[in-house]
C-alpha atoms as a PDB file:
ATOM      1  CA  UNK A   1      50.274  19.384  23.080  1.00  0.00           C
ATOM      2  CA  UNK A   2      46.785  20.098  23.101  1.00  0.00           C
ATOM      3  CA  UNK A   3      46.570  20.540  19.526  1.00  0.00           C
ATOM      4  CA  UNK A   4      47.793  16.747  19.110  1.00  0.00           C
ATOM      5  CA  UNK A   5      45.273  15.628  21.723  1.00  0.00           C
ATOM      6  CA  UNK A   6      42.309  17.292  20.000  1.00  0.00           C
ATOM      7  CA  UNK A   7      43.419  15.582  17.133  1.00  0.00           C
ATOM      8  CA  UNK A   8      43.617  12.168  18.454  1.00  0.00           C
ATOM      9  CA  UNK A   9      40.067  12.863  19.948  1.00  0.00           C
ATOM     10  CA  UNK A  10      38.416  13.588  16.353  1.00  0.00           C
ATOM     11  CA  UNK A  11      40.433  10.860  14.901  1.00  0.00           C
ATOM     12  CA  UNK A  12      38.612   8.829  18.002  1.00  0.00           C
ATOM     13  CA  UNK A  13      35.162  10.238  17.157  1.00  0.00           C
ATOM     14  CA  UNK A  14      35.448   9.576  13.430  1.00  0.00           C
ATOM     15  CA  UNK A  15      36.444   5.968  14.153  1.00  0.00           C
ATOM     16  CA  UNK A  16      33.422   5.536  16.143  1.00  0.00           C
ATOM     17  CA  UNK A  17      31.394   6.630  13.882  1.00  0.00           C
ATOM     18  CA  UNK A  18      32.446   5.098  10.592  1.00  0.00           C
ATOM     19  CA  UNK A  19      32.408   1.841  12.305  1.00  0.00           C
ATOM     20  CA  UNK A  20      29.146   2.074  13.904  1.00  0.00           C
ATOM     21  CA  UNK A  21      27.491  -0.556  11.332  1.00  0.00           C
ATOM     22  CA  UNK A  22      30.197  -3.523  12.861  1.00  0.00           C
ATOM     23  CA  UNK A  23      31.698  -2.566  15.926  1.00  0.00           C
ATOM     24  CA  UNK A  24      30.257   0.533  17.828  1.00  0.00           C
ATOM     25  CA  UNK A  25      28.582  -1.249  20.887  1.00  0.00           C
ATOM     26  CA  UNK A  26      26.131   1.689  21.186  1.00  0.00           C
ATOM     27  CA  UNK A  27      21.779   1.828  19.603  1.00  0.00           C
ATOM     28  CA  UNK A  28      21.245   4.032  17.164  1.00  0.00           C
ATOM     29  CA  UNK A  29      19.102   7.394  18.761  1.00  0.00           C
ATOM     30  CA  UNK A  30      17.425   7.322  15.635  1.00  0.00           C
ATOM     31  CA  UNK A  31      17.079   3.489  14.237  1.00  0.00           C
ATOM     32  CA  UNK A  32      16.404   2.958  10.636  1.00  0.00           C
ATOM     33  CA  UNK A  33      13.044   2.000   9.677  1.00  0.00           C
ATOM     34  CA  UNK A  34      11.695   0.369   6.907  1.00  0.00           C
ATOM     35  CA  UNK A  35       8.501   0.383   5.416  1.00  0.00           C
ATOM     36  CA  UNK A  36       7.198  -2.196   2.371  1.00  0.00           C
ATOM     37  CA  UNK A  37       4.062  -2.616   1.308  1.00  0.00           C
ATOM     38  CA  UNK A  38       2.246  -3.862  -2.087  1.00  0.00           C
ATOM     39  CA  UNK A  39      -0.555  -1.922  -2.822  1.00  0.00           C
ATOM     40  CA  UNK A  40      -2.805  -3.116  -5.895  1.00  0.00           C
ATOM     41  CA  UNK A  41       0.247  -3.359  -8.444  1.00  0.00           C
ATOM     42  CA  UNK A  42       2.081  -1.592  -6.993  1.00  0.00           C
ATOM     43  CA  UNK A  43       5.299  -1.716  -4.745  1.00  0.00           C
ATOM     44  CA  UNK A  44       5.911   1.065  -2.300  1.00  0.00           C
ATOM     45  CA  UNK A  45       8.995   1.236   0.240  1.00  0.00           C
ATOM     46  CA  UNK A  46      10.298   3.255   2.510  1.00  0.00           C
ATOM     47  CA  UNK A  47      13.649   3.839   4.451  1.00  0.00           C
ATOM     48  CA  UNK A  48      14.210   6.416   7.073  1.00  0.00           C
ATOM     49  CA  UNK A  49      15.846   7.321   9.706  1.00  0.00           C
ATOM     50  CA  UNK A  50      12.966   7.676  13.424  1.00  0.00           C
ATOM     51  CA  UNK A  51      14.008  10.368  16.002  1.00  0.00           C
ATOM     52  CA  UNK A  52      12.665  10.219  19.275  1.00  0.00           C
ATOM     53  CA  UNK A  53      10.867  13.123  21.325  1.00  0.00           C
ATOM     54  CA  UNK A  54      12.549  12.744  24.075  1.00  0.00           C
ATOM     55  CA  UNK A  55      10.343  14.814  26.508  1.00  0.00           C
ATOM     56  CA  UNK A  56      11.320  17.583  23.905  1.00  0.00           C
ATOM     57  CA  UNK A  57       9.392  20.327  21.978  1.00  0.00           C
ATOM     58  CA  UNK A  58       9.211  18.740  18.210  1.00  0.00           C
ATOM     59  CA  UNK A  59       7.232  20.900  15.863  1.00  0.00           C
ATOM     60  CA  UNK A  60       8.423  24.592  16.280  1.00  0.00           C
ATOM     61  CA  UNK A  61      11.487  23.851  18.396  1.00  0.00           C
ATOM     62  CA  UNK A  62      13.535  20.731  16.921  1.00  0.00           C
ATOM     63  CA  UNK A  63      11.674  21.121  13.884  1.00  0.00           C
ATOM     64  CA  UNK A  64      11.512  24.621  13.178  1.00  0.00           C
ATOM     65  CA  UNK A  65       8.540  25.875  11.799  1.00  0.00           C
ATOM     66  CA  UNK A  66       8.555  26.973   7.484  1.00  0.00           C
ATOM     67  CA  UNK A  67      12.131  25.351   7.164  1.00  0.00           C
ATOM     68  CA  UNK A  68      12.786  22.353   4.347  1.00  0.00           C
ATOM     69  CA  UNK A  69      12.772  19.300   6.875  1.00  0.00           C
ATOM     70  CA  UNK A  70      14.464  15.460   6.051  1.00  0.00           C
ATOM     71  CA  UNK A  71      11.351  14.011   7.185  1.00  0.00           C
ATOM     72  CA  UNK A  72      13.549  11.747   9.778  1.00  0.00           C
ATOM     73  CA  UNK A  73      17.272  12.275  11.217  1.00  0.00           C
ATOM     74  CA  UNK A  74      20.827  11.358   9.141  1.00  0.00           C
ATOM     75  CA  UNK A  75      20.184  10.794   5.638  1.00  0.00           C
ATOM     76  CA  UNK A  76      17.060  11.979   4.173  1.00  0.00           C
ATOM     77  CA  UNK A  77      13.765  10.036   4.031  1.00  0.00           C
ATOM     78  CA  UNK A  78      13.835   7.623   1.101  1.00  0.00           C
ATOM     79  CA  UNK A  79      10.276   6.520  -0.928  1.00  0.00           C
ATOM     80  CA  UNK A  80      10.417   4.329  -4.031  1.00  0.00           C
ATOM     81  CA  UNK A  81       7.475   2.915  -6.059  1.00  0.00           C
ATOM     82  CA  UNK A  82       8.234   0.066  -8.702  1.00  0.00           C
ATOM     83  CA  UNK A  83       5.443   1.613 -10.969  1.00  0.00           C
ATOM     84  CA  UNK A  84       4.000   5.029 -11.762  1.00  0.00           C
ATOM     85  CA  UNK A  85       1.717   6.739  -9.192  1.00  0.00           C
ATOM     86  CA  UNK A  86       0.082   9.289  -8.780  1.00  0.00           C
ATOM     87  CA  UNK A  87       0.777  11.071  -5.351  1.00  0.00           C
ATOM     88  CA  UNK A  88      -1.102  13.879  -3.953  1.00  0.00           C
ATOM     89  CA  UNK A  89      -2.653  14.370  -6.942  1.00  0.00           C
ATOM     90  CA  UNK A  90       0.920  14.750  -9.368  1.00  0.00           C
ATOM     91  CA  UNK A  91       2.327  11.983 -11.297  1.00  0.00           C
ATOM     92  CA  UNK A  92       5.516  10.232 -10.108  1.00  0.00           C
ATOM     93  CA  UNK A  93       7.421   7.600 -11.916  1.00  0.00           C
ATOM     94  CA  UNK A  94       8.493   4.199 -11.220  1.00  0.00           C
ATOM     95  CA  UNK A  95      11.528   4.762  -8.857  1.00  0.00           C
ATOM     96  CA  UNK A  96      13.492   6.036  -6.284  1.00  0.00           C
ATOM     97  CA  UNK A  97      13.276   9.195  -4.384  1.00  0.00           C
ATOM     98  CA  UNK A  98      13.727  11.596  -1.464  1.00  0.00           C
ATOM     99  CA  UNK A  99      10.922  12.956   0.496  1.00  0.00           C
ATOM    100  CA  UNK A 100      11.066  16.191   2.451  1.00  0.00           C
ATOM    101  CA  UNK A 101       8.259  18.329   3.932  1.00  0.00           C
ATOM    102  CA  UNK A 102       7.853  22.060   5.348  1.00  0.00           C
ATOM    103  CA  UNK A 103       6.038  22.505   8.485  1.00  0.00           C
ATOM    104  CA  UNK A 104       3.300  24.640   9.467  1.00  0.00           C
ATOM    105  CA  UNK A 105       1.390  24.971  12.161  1.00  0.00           C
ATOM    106  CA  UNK A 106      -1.702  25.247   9.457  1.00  0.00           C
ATOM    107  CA  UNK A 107      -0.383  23.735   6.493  1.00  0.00           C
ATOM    108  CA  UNK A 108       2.507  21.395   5.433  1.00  0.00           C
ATOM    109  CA  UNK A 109       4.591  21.206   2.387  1.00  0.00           C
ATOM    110  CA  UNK A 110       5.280  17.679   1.211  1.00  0.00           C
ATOM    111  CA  UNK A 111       8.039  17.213  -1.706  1.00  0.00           C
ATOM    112  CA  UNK A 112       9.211  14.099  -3.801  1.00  0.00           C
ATOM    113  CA  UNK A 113      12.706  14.641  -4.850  1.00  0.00           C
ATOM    114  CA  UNK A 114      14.883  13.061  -7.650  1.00  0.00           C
ATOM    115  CA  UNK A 115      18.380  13.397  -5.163  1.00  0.00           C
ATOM    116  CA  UNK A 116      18.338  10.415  -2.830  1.00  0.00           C
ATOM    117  CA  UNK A 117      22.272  10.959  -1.133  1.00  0.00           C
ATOM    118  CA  UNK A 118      21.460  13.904   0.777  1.00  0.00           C
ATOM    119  CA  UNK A 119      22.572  13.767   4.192  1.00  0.00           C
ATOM    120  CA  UNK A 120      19.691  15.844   5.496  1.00  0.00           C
ATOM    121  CA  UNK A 121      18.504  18.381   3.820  1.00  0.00           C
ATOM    122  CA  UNK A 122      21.496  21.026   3.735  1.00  0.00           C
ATOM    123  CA  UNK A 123      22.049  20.641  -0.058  1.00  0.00           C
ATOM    124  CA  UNK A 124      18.365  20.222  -0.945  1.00  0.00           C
ATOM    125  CA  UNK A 125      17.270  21.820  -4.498  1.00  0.00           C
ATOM    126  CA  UNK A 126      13.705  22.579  -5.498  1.00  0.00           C
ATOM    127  CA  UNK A 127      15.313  22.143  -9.041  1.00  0.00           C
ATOM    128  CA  UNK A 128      14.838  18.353  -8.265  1.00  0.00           C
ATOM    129  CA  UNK A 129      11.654  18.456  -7.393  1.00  0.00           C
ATOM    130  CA  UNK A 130       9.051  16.069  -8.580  1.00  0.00           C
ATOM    131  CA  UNK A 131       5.710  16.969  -7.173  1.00  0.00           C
ATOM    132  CA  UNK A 132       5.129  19.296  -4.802  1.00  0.00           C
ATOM    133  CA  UNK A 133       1.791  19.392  -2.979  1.00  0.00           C
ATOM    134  CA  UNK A 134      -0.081  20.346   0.624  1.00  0.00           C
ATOM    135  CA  UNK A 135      -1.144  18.264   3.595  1.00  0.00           C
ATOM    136  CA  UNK A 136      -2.977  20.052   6.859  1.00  0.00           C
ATOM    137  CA  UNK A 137      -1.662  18.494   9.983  1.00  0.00           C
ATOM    138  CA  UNK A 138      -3.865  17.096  12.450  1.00  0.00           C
ATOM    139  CA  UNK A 139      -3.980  16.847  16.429  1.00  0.00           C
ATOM    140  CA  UNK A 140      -3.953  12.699  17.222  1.00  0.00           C
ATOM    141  CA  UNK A 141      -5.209  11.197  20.470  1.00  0.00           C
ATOM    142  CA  UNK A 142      -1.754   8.816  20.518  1.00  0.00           C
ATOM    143  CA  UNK A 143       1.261  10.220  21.400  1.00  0.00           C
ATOM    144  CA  UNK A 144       3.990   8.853  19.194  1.00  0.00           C
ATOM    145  CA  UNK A 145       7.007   8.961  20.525  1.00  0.00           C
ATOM    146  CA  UNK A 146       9.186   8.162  17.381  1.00  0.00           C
ATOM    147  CA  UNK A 147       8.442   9.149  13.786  1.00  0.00           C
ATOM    148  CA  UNK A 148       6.346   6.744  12.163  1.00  0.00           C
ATOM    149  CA  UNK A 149       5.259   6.211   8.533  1.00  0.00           C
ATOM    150  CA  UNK A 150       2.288   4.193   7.561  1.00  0.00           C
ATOM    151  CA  UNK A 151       0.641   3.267   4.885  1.00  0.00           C
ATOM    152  CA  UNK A 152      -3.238   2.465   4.440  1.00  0.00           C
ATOM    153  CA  UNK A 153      -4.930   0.690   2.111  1.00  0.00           C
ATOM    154  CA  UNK A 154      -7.625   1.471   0.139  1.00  0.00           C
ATOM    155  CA  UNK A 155      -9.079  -0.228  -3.021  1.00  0.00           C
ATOM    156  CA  UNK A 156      -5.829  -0.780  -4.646  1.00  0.00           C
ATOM    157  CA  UNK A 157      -4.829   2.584  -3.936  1.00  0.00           C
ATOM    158  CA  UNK A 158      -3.301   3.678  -0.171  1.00  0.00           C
ATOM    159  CA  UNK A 159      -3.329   7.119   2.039  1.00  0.00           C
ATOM    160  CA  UNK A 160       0.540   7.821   3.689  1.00  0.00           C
ATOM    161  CA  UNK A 161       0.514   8.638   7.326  1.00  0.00           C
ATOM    162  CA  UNK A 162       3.599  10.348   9.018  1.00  0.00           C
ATOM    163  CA  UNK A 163       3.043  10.620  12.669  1.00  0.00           C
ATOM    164  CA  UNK A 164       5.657  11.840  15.739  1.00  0.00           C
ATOM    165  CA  UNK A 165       4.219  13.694  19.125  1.00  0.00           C
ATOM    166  CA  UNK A 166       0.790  14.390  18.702  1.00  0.00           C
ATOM    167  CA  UNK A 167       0.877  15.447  14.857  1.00  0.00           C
ATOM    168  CA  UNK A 168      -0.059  13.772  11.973  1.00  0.00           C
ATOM    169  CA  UNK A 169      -0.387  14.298   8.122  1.00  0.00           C
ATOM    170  CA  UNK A 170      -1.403  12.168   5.180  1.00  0.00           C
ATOM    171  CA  UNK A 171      -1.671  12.235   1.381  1.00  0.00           C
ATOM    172  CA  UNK A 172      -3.172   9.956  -0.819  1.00  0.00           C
ATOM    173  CA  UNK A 173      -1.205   7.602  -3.605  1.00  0.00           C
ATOM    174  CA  UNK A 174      -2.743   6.469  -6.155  1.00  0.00           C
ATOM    175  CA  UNK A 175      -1.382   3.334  -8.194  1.00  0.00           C
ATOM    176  CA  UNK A 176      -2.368   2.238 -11.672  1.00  0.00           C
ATOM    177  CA  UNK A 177      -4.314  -0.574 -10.705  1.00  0.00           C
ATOM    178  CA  UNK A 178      -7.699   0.588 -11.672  1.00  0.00           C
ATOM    179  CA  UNK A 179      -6.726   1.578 -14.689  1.00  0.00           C
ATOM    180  CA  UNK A 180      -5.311  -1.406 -15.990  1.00  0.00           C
ATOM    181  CA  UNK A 181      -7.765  -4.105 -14.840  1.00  0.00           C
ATOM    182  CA  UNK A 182     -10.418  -1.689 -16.458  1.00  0.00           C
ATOM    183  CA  UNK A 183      -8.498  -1.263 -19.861  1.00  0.00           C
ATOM    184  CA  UNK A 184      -8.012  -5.724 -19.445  1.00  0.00           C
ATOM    185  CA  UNK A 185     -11.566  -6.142 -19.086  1.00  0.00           C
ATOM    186  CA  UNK A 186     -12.367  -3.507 -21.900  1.00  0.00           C
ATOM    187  CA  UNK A 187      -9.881  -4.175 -24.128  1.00  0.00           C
ATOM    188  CA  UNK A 188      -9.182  -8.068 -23.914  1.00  0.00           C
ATOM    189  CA  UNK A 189     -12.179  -9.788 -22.064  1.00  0.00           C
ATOM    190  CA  UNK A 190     -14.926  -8.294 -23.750  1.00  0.00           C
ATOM    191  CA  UNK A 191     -13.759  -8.339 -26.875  1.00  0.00           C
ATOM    192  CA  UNK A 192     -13.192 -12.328 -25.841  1.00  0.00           C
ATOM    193  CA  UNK A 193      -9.586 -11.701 -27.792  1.00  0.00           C
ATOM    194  CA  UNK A 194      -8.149 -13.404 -23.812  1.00  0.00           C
ATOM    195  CA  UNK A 195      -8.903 -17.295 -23.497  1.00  0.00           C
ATOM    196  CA  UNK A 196      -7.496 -17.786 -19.980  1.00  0.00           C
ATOM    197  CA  UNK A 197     -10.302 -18.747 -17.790  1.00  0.00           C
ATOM    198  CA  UNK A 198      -8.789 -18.083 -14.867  1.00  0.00           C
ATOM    199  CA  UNK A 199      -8.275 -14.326 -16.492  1.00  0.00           C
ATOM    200  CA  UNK A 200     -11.834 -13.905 -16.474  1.00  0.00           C
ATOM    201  CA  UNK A 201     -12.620 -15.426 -13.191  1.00  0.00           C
ATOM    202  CA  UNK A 202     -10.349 -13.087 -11.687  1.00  0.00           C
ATOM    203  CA  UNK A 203     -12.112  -9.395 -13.532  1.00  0.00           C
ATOM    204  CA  UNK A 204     -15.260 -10.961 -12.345  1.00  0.00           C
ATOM    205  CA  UNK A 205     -13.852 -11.123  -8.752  1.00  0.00           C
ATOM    206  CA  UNK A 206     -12.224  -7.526  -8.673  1.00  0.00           C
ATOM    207  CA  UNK A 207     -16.096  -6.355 -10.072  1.00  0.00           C
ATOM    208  CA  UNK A 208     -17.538  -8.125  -7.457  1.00  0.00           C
ATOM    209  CA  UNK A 209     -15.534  -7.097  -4.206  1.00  0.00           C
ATOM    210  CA  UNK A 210     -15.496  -3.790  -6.059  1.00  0.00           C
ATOM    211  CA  UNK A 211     -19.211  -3.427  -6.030  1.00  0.00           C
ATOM    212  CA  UNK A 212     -18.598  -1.881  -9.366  1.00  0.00           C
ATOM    213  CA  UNK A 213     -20.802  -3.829 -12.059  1.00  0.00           C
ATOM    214  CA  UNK A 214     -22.507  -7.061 -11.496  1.00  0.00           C
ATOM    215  CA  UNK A 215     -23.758  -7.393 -15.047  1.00  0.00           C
ATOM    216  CA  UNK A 216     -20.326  -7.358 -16.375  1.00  0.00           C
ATOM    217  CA  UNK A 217     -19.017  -9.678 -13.660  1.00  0.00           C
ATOM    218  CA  UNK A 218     -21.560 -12.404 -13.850  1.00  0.00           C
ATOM    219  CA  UNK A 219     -21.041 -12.274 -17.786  1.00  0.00           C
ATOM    220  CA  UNK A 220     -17.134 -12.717 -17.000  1.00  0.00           C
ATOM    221  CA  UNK A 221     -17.898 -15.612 -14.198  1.00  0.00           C
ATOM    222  CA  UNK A 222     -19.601 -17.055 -16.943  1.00  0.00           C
ATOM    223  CA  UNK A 223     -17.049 -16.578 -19.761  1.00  0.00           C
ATOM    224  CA  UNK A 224     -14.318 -18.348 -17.273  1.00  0.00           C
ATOM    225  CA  UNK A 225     -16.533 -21.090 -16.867  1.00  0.00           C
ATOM    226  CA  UNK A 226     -17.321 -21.375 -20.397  1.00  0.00           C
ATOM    227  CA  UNK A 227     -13.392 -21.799 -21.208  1.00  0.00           C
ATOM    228  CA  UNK A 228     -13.359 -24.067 -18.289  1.00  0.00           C
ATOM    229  CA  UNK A 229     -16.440 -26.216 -17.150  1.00  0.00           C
ATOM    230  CA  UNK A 230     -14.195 -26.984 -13.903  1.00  0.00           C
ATOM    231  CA  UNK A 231     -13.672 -23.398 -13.100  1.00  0.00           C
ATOM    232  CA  UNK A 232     -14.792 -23.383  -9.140  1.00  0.00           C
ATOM    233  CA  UNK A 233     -13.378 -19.793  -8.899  1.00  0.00           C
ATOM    234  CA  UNK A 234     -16.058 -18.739 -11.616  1.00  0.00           C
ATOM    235  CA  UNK A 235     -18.998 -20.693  -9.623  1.00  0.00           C
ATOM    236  CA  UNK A 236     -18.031 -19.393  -6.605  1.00  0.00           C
ATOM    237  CA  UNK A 237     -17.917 -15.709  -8.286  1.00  0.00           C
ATOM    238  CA  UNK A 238     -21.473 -15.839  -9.340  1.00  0.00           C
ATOM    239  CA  UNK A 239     -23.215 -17.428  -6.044  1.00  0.00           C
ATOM    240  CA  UNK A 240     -21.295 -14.081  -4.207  1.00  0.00           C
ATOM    241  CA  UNK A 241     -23.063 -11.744  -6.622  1.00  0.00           C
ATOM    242  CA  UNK A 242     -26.394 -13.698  -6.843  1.00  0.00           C
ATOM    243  CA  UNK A 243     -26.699 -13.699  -2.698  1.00  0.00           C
ATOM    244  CA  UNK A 244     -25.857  -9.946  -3.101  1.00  0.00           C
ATOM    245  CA  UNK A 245     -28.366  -9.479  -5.358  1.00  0.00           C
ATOM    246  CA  UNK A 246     -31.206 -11.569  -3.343  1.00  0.00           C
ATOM    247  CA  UNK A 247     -31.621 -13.879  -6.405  1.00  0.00           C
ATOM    248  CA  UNK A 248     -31.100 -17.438  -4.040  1.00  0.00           C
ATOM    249  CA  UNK A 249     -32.582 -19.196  -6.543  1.00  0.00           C
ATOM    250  CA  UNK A 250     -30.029 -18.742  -8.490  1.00  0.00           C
ATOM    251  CA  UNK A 251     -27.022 -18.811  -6.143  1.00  0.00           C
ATOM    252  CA  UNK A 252     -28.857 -22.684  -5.497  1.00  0.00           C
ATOM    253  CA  UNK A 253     -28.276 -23.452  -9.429  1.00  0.00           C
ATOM    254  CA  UNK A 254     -24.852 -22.366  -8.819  1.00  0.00           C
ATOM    255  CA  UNK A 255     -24.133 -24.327  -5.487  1.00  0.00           C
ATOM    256  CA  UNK A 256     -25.688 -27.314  -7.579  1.00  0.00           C
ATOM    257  CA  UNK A 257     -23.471 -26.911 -10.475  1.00  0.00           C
ATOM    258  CA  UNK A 258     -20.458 -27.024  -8.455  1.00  0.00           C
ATOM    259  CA  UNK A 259     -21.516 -29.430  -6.633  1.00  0.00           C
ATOM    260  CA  UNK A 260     -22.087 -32.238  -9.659  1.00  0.00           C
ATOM    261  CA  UNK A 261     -17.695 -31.084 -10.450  1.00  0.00           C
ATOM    262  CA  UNK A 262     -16.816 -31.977  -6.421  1.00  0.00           C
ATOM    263  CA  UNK A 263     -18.686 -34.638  -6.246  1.00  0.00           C
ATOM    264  CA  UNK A 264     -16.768 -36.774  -9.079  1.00  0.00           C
ATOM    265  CA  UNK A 265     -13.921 -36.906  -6.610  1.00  0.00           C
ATOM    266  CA  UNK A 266     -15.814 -37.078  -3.140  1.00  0.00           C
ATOM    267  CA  UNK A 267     -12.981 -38.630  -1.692  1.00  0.00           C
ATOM    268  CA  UNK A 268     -10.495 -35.639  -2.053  1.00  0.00           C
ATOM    269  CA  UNK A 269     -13.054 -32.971  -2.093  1.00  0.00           C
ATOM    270  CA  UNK A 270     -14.925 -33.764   0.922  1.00  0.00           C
ATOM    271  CA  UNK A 271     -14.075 -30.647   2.782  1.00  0.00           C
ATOM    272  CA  UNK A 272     -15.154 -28.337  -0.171  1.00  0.00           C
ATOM    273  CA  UNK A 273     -18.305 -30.084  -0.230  1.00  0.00           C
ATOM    274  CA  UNK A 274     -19.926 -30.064   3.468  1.00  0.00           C
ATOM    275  CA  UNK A 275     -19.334 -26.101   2.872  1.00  0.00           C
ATOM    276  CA  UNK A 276     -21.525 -25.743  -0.086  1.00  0.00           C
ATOM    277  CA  UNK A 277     -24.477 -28.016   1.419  1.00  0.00           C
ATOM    278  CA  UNK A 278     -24.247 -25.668   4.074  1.00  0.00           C
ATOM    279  CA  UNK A 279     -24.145 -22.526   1.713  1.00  0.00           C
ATOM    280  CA  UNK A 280     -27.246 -24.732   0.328  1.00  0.00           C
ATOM    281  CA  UNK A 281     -29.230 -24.766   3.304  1.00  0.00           C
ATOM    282  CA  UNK A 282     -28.639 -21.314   4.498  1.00  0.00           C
ATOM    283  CA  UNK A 283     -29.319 -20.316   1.350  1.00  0.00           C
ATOM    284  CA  UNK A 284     -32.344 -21.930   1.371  1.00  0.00           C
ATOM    285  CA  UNK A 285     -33.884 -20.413   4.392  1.00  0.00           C
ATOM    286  CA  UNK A 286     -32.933 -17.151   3.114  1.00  0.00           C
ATOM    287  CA  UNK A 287     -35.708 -18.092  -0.358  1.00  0.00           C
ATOM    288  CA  UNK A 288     -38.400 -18.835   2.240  1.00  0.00           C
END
């Protein structure tokens, strides 16, 4: 008899749980999360599963201490990029994979990892490994009560947080961005083989709110407008970098030039137009 009602209990339990998604009444201890964010070129997601604290002892007690951790609860920590990175320093390709870390009390393991269906980490395998590299965990003011992943941005590039208690470690990922506007401008724009205008106006922006090169940016403002007389984006390019510079004089020319385009159709540009008079006459008291 009690064999047949232990097994109507686990039949119970399983039902529960495999039907948690539609019918079990009952929050999740450990919700999914989901993290998405573009970054330069690049996509980066996350999905994972956030324990709580729960008043109890995380790092060396519920997470012991030099043991391969999921990085969450249930299934292990997902990360995908839709382009190459590089992450802590190691390339990654485009795609999908699990992320697990070791914890120290001075030093943290963090690993990217080709096998994505692990429940866990039970039947983790360095084998799969795709980068392995360290983070030092830090001591942060906020408590966090739940695990928490967040990402950072940083000129087209991004630093990963993951936070729970009062511990915190981050790595940096690095996405192809640079390199590719770079090689564009290099290999396409000033070589003049490109004859988009609105290609040009753009390199000219990412130099300019780059701080990189002004030279090279004013040169592609120019090119843009060049292709395209009516190229506001390219105007509006080279007054930024000229009032950067402290050349107002210039910046003026620019404000003037733009204005003679708006001005053909006052009627529809009339908005556009009391804002560069006013870039005019603040511009102007900034010559004196």
């Amino acid at each position: 008899m009690k064999k047949i009602q232990c097994l109507i209990i686990l039949i119970s339990v399983s039902f529960q749980l495999n039907g948690q998604d539609t019918d079990y009444p009952y929050p999740s201890f450990s919700p999914k999360g989901n993290l998405s964010q573009i970054v330069g070129n690049t996509l980066i997601s996350v999905e994972y599963e956030r324990p709580s604290a729960r008043k109890r002892l995380i790092y060396g007690g519920l997470v012991p201490w030099n043991n391969v951790w999921r990085t969450g609860a249930g299934n292990c920590t997902k990360i995908a990029f839709d382009k190459e990175v590089t992450i802590g320093g190691q390339k990654v390709l485009a795609g999908n994979y699990s992320i697990f870390t070791i914890p120290n009390p001075n030093e943290w393991v963090v690993i990217i990892n080709k096998d994505t269906t692990l429940y866990g980490s039970y039947n983790y395998n360095s084998k799969n490994d795709v980068a392995r590299f360290t983070a030092v965990p830090v001591e942060t003011n906020r408590y966090y009560e739940t695990l928490n992943f967040d990402i950072e941005l940083n000129q087209h590039n991004a630093k990963m947080y993951v936070s729970w208690a009062n511990t915190q470690i981050k790595f940096n990922i690095a996405t192809s961005t640079n390199y590719k506007m770079e090689k564009l401008i290099r290999e396409e724009l000033m070589t003049g083989i490109n004859q988009v205008s609105n290609t040009y106006a753009g390199a000219a922006s990412y130099l300019t709110f780059r701080e990189m090169d002004y030279e090279t940016a004013l040169k592609l403002a120019e090119k843009a407008i060049e292709l395209d007389k009516n190229n506001e984006w390219g105007y509006g390019i080279k007054i930024e970098i000229y009032e950067r510079l402290k050349l107002y004089e210039n910046a003026i020319t620019e404000i003037n030039r733009e204005l003679e385009i708006l001005n053909k159709n006052k009627e529809n540009r009339s908005e556009e137009i009391k804002k560069l008079e006013s870039e005019y006459k603040r511009l102007s008291k900034l010559q004196e």
